[in-house]
PDB file of N, CA and C in Angstrom:
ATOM      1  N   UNK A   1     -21.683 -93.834  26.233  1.00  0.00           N
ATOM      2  CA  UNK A   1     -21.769 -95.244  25.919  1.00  0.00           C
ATOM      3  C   UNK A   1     -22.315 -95.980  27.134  1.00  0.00           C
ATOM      4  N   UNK A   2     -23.543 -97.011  26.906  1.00  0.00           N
ATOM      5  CA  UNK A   2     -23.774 -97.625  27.678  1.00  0.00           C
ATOM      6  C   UNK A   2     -23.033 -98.929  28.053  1.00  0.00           C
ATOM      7  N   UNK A   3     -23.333 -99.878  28.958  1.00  0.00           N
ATOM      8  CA  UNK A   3     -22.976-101.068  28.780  1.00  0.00           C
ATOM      9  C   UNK A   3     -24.094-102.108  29.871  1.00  0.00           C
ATOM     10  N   UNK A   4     -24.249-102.815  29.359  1.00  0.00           N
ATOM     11  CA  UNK A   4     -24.944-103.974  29.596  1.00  0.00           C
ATOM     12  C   UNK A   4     -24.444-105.024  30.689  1.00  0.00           C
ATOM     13  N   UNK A   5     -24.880-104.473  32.092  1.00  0.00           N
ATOM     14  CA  UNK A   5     -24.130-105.302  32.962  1.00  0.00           C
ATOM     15  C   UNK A   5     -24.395-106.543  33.387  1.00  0.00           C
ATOM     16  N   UNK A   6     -26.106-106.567  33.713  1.00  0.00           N
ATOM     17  CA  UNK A   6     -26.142-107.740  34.530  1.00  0.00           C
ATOM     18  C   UNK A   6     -28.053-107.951  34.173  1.00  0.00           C
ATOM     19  N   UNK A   7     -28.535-108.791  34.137  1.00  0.00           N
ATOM     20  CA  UNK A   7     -30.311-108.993  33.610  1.00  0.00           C
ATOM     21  C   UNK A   7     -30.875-110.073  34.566  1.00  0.00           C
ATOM     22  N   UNK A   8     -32.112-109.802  34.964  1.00  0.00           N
ATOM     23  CA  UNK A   8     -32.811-110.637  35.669  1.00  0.00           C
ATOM     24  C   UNK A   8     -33.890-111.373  34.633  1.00  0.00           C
ATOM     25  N   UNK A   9     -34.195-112.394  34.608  1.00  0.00           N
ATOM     26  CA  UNK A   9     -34.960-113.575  33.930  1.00  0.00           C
ATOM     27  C   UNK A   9     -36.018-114.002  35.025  1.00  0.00           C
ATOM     28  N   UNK A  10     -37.361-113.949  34.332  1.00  0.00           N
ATOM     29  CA  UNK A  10     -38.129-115.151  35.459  1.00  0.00           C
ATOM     30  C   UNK A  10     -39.122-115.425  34.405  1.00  0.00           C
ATOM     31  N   UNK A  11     -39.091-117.189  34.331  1.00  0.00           N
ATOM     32  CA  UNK A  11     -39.319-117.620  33.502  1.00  0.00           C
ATOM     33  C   UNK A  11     -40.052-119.396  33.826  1.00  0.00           C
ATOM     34  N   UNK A  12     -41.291-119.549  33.238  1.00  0.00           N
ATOM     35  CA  UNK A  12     -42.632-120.420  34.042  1.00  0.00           C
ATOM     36  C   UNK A  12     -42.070-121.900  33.141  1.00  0.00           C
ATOM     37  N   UNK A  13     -42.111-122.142  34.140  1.00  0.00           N
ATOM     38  CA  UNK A  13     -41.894-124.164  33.828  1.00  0.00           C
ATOM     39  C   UNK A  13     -42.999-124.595  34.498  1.00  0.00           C
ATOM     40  N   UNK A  14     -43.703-126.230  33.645  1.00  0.00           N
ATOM     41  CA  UNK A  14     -44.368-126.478  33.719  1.00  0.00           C
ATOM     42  C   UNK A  14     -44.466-127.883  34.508  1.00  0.00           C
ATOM     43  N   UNK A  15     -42.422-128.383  34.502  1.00  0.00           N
ATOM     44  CA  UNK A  15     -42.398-129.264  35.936  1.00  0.00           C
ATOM     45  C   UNK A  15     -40.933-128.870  35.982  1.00  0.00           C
ATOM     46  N   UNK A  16     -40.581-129.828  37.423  1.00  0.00           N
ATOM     47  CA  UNK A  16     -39.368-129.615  38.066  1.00  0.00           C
ATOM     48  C   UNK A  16     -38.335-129.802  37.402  1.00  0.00           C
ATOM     49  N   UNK A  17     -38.773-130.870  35.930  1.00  0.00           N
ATOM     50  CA  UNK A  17     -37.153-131.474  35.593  1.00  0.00           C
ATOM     51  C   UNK A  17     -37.601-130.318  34.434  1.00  0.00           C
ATOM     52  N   UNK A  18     -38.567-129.551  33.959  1.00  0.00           N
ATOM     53  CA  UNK A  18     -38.096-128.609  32.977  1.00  0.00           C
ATOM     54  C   UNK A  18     -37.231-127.494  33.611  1.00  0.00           C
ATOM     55  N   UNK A  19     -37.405-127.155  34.995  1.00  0.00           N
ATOM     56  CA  UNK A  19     -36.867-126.315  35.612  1.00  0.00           C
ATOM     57  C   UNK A  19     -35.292-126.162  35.612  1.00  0.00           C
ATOM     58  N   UNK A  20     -35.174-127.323  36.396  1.00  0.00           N
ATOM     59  CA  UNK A  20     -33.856-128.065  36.369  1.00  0.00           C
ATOM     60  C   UNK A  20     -32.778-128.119  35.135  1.00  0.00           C
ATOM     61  N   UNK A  21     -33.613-128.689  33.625  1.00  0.00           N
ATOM     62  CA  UNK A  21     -32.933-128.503  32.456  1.00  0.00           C
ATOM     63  C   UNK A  21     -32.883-126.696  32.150  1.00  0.00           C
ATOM     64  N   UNK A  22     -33.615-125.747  32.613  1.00  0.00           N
ATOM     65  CA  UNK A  22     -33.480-123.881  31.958  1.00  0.00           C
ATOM     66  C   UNK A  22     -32.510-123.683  32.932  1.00  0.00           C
ATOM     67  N   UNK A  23     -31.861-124.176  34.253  1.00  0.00           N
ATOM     68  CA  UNK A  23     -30.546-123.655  35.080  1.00  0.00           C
ATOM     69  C   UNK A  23     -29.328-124.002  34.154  1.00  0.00           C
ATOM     70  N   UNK A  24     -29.784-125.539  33.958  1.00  0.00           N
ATOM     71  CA  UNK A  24     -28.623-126.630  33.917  1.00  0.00           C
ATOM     72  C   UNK A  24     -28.004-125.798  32.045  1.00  0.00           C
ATOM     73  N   UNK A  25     -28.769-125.198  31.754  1.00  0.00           N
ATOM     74  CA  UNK A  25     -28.467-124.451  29.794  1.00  0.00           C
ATOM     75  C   UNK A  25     -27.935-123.525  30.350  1.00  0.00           C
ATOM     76  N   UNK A  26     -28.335-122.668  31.550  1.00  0.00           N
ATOM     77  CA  UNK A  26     -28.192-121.399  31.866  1.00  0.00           C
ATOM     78  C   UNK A  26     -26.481-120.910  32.676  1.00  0.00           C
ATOM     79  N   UNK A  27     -26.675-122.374  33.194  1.00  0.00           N
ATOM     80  CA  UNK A  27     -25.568-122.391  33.863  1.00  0.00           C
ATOM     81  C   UNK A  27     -24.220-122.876  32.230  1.00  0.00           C
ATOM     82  N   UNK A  28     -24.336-124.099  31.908  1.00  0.00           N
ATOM     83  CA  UNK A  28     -23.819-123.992  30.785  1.00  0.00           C
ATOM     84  C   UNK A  28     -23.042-122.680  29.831  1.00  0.00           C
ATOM     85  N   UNK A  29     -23.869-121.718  29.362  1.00  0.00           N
ATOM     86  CA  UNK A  29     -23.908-120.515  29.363  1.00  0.00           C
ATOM     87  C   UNK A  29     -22.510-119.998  29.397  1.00  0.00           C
ATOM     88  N   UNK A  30     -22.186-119.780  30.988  1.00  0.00           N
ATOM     89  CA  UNK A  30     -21.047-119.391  31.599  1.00  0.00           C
ATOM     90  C   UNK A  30     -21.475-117.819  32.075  1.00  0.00           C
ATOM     91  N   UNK A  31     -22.626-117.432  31.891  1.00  0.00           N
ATOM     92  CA  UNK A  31     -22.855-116.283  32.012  1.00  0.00           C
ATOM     93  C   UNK A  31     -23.836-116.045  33.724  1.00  0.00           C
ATOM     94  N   UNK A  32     -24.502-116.950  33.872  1.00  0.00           N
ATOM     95  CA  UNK A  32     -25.142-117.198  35.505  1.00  0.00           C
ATOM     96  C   UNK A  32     -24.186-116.831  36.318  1.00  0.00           C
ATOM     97  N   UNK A  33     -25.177-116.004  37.752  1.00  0.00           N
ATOM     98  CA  UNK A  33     -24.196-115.491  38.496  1.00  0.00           C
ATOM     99  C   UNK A  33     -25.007-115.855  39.841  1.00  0.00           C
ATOM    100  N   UNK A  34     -26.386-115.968  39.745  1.00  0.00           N
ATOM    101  CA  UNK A  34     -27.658-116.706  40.712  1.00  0.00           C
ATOM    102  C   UNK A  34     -28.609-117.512  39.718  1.00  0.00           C
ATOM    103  N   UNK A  35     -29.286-118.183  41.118  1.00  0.00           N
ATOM    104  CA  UNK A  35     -30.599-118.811  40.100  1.00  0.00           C
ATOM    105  C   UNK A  35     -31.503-119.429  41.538  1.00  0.00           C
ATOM    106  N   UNK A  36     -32.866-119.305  40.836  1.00  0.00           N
ATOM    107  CA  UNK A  36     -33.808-119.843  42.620  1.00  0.00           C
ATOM    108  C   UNK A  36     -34.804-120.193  41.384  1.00  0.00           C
ATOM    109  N   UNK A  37     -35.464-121.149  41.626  1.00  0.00           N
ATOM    110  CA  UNK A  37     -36.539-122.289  41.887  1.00  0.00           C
ATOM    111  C   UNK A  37     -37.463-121.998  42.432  1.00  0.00           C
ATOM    112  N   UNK A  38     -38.443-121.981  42.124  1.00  0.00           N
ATOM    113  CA  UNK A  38     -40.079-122.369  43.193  1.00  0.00           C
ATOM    114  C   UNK A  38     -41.024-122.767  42.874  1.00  0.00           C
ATOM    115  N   UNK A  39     -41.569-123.370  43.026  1.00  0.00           N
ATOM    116  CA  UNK A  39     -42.847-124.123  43.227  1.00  0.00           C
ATOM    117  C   UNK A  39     -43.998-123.039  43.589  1.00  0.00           C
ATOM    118  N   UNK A  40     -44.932-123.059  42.775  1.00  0.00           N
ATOM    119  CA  UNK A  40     -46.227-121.787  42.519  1.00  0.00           C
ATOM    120  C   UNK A  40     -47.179-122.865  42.613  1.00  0.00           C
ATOM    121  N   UNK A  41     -48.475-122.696  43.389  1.00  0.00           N
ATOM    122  CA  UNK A  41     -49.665-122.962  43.452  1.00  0.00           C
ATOM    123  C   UNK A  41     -50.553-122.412  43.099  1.00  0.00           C
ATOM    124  N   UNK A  42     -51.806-122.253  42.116  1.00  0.00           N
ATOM    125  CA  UNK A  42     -52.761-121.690  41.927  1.00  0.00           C
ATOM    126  C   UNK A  42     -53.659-122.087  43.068  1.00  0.00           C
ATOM    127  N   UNK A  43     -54.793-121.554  43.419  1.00  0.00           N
ATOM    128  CA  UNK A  43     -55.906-122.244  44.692  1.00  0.00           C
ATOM    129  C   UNK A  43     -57.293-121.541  44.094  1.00  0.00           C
ATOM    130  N   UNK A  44     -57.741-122.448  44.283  1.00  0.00           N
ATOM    131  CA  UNK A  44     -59.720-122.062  44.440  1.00  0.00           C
ATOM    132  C   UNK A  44     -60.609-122.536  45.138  1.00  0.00           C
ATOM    133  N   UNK A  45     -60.733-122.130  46.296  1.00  0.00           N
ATOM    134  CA  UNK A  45     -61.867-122.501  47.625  1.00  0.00           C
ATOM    135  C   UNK A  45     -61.204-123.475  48.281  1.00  0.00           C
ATOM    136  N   UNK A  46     -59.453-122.802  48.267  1.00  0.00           N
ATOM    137  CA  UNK A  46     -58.647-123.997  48.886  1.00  0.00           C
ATOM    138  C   UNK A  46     -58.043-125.159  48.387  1.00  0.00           C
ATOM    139  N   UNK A  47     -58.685-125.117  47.376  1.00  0.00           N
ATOM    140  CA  UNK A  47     -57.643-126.734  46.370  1.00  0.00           C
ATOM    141  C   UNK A  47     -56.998-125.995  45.190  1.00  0.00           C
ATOM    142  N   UNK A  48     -55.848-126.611  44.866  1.00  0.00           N
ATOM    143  CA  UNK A  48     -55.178-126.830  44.404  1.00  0.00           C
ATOM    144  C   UNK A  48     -55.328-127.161  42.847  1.00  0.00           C
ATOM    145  N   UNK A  49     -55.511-125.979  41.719  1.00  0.00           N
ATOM    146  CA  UNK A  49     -56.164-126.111  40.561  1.00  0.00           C
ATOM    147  C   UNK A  49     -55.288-126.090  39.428  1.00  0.00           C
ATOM    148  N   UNK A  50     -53.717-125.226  39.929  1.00  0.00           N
ATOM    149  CA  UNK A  50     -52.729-125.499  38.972  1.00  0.00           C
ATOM    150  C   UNK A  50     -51.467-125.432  39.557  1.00  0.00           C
ATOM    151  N   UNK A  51     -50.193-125.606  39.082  1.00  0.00           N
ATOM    152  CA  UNK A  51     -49.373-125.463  39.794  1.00  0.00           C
ATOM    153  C   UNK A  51     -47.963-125.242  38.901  1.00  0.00           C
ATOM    154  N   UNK A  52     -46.817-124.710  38.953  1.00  0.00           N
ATOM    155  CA  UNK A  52     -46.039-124.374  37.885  1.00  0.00           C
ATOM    156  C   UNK A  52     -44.979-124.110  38.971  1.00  0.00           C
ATOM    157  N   UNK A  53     -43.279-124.267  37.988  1.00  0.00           N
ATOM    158  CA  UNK A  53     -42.302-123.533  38.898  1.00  0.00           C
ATOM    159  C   UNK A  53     -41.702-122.417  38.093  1.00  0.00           C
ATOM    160  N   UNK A  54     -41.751-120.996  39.128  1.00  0.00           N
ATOM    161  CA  UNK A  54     -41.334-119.884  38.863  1.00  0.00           C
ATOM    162  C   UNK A  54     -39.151-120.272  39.044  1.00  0.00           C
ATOM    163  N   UNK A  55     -38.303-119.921  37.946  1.00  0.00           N
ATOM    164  CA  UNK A  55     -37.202-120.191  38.033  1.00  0.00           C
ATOM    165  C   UNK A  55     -36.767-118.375  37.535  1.00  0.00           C
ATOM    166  N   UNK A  56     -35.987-118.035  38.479  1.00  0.00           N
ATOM    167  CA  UNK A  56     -35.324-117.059  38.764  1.00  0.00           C
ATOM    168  C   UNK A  56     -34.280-116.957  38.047  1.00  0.00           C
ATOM    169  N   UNK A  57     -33.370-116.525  36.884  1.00  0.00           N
ATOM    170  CA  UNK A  57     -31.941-116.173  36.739  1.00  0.00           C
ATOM    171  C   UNK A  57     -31.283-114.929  36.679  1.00  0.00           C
ATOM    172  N   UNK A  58     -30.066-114.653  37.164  1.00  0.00           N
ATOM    173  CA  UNK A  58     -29.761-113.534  37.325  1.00  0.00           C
ATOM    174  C   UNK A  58     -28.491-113.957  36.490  1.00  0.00           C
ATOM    175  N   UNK A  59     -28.456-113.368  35.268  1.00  0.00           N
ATOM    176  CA  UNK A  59     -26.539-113.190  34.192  1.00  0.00           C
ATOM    177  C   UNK A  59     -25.955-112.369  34.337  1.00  0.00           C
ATOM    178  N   UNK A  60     -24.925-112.208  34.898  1.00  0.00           N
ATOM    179  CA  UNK A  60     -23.663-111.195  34.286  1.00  0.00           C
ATOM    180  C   UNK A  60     -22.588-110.979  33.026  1.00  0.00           C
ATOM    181  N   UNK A  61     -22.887-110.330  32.586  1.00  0.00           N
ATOM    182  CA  UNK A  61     -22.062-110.394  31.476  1.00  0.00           C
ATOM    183  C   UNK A  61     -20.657-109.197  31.473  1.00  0.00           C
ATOM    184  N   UNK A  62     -21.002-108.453  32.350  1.00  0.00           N
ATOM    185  CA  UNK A  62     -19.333-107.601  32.241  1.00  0.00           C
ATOM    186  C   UNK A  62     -19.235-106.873  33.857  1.00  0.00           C
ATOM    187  N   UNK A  63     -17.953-106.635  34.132  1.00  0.00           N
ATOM    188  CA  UNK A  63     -17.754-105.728  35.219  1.00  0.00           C
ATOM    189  C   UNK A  63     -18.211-104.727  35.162  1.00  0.00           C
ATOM    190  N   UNK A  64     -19.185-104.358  36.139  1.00  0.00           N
ATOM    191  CA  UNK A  64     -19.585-102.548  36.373  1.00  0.00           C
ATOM    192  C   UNK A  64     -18.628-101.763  36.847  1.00  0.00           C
ATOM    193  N   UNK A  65     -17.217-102.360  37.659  1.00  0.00           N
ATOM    194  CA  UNK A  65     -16.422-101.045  37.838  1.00  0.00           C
ATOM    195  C   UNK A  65     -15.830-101.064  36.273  1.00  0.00           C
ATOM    196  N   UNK A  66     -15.434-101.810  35.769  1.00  0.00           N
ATOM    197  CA  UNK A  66     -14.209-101.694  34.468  1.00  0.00           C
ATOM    198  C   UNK A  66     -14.921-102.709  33.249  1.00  0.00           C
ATOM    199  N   UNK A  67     -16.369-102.074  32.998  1.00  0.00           N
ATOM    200  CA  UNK A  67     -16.554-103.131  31.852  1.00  0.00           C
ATOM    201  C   UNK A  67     -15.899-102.945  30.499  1.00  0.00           C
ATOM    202  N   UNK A  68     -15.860-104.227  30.076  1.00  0.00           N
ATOM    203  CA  UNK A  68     -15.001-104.809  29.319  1.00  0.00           C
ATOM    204  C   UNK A  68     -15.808-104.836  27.765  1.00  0.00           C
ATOM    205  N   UNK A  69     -17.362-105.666  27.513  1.00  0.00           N
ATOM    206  CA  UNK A  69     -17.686-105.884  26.818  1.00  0.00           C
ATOM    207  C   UNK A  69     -19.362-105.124  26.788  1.00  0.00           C
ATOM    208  N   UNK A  70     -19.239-104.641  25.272  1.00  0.00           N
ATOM    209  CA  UNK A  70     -20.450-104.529  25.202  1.00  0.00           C
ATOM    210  C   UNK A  70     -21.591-105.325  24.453  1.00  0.00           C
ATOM    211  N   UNK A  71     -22.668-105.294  25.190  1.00  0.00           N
ATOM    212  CA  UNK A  71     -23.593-106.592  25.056  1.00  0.00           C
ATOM    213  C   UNK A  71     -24.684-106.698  24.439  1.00  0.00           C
ATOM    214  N   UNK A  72     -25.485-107.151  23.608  1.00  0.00           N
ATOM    215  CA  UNK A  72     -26.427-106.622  23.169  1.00  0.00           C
ATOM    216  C   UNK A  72     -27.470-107.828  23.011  1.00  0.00           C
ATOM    217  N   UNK A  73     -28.616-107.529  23.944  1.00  0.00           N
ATOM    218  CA  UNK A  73     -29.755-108.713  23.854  1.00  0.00           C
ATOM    219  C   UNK A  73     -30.876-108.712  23.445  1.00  0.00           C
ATOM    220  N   UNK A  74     -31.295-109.895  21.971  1.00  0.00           N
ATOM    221  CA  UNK A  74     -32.548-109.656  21.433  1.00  0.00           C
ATOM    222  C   UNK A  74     -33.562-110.730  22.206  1.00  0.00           C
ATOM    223  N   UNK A  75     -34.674-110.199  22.393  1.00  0.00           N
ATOM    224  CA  UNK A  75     -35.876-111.249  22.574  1.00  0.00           C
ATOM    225  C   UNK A  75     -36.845-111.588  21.346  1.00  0.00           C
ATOM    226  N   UNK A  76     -37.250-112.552  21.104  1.00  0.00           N
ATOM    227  CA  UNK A  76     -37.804-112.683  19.926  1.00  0.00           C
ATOM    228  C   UNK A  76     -39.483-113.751  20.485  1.00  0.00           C
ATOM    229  N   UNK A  77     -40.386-112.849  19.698  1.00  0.00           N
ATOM    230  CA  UNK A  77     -41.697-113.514  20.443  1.00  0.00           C
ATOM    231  C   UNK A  77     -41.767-114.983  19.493  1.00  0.00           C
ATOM    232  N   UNK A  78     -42.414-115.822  20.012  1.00  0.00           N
ATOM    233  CA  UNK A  78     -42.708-116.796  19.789  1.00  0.00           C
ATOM    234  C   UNK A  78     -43.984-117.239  18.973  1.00  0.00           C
ATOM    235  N   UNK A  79     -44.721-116.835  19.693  1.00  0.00           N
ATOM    236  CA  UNK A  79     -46.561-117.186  19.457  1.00  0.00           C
ATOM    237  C   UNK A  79     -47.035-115.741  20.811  1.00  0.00           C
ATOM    238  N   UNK A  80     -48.347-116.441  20.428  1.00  0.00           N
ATOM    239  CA  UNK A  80     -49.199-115.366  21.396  1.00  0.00           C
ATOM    240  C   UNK A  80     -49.401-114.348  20.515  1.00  0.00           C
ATOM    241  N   UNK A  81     -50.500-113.186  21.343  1.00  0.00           N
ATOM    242  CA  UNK A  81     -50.319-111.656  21.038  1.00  0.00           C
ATOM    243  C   UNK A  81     -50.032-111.026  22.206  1.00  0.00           C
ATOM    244  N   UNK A  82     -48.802-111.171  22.200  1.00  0.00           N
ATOM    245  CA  UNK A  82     -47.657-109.907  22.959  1.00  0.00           C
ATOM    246  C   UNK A  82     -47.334-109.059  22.242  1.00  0.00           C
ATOM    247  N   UNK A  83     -47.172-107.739  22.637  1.00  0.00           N
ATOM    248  CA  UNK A  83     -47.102-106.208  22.049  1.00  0.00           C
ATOM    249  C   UNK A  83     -46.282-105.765  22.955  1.00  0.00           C
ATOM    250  N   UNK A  84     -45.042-104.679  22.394  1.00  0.00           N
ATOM    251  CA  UNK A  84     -44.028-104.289  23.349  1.00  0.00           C
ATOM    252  C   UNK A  84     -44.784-102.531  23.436  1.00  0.00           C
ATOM    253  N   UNK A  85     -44.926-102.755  24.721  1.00  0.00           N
ATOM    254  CA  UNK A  85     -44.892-101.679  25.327  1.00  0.00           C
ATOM    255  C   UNK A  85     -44.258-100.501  25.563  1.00  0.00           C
TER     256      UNK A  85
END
């Protein structure tokens, strides 16, 4: 039996206060255990052509010495053509 301990997220906002609101759900949650912010620059011949913030989350959902619960996480595509690998 497996169990589902802990998942890393990194996930593109398109400004600071969207950033701010994917912690502020995340944290909500109860499941956040980290989280980091950053500010991404695109550049071309030195300027500044796009810019986005990369937001980091790290969840825990059970103890790795004595887990408790088992967890099970779906992703579901949205739009695009993404293909699982």
């Amino acid at each position: 039996m497996s169990y589902l301990i802990k998942t890393m997220e990194q996930h593109r906002c398109g400004s600071e206060e969207e950033a701010k609101e994917l912690i502020q759900k995340a944290k909500d949650g109860g499941t956040l255990v980290k989280y980091s912010s950053e500010l991404k620059e695109i550049k071309s011949k030195g300027e500044v052509i796009d810019a986005y913030y990369r937001v980091t989350l790290v969840k825990q959902f059970t103890n790795e010495r004595e887990p408790e619960d088992q967890i099970s996480v779906k992703y579901e595509v949205l739009g695009g053509n993404f293909e699982w690998r």
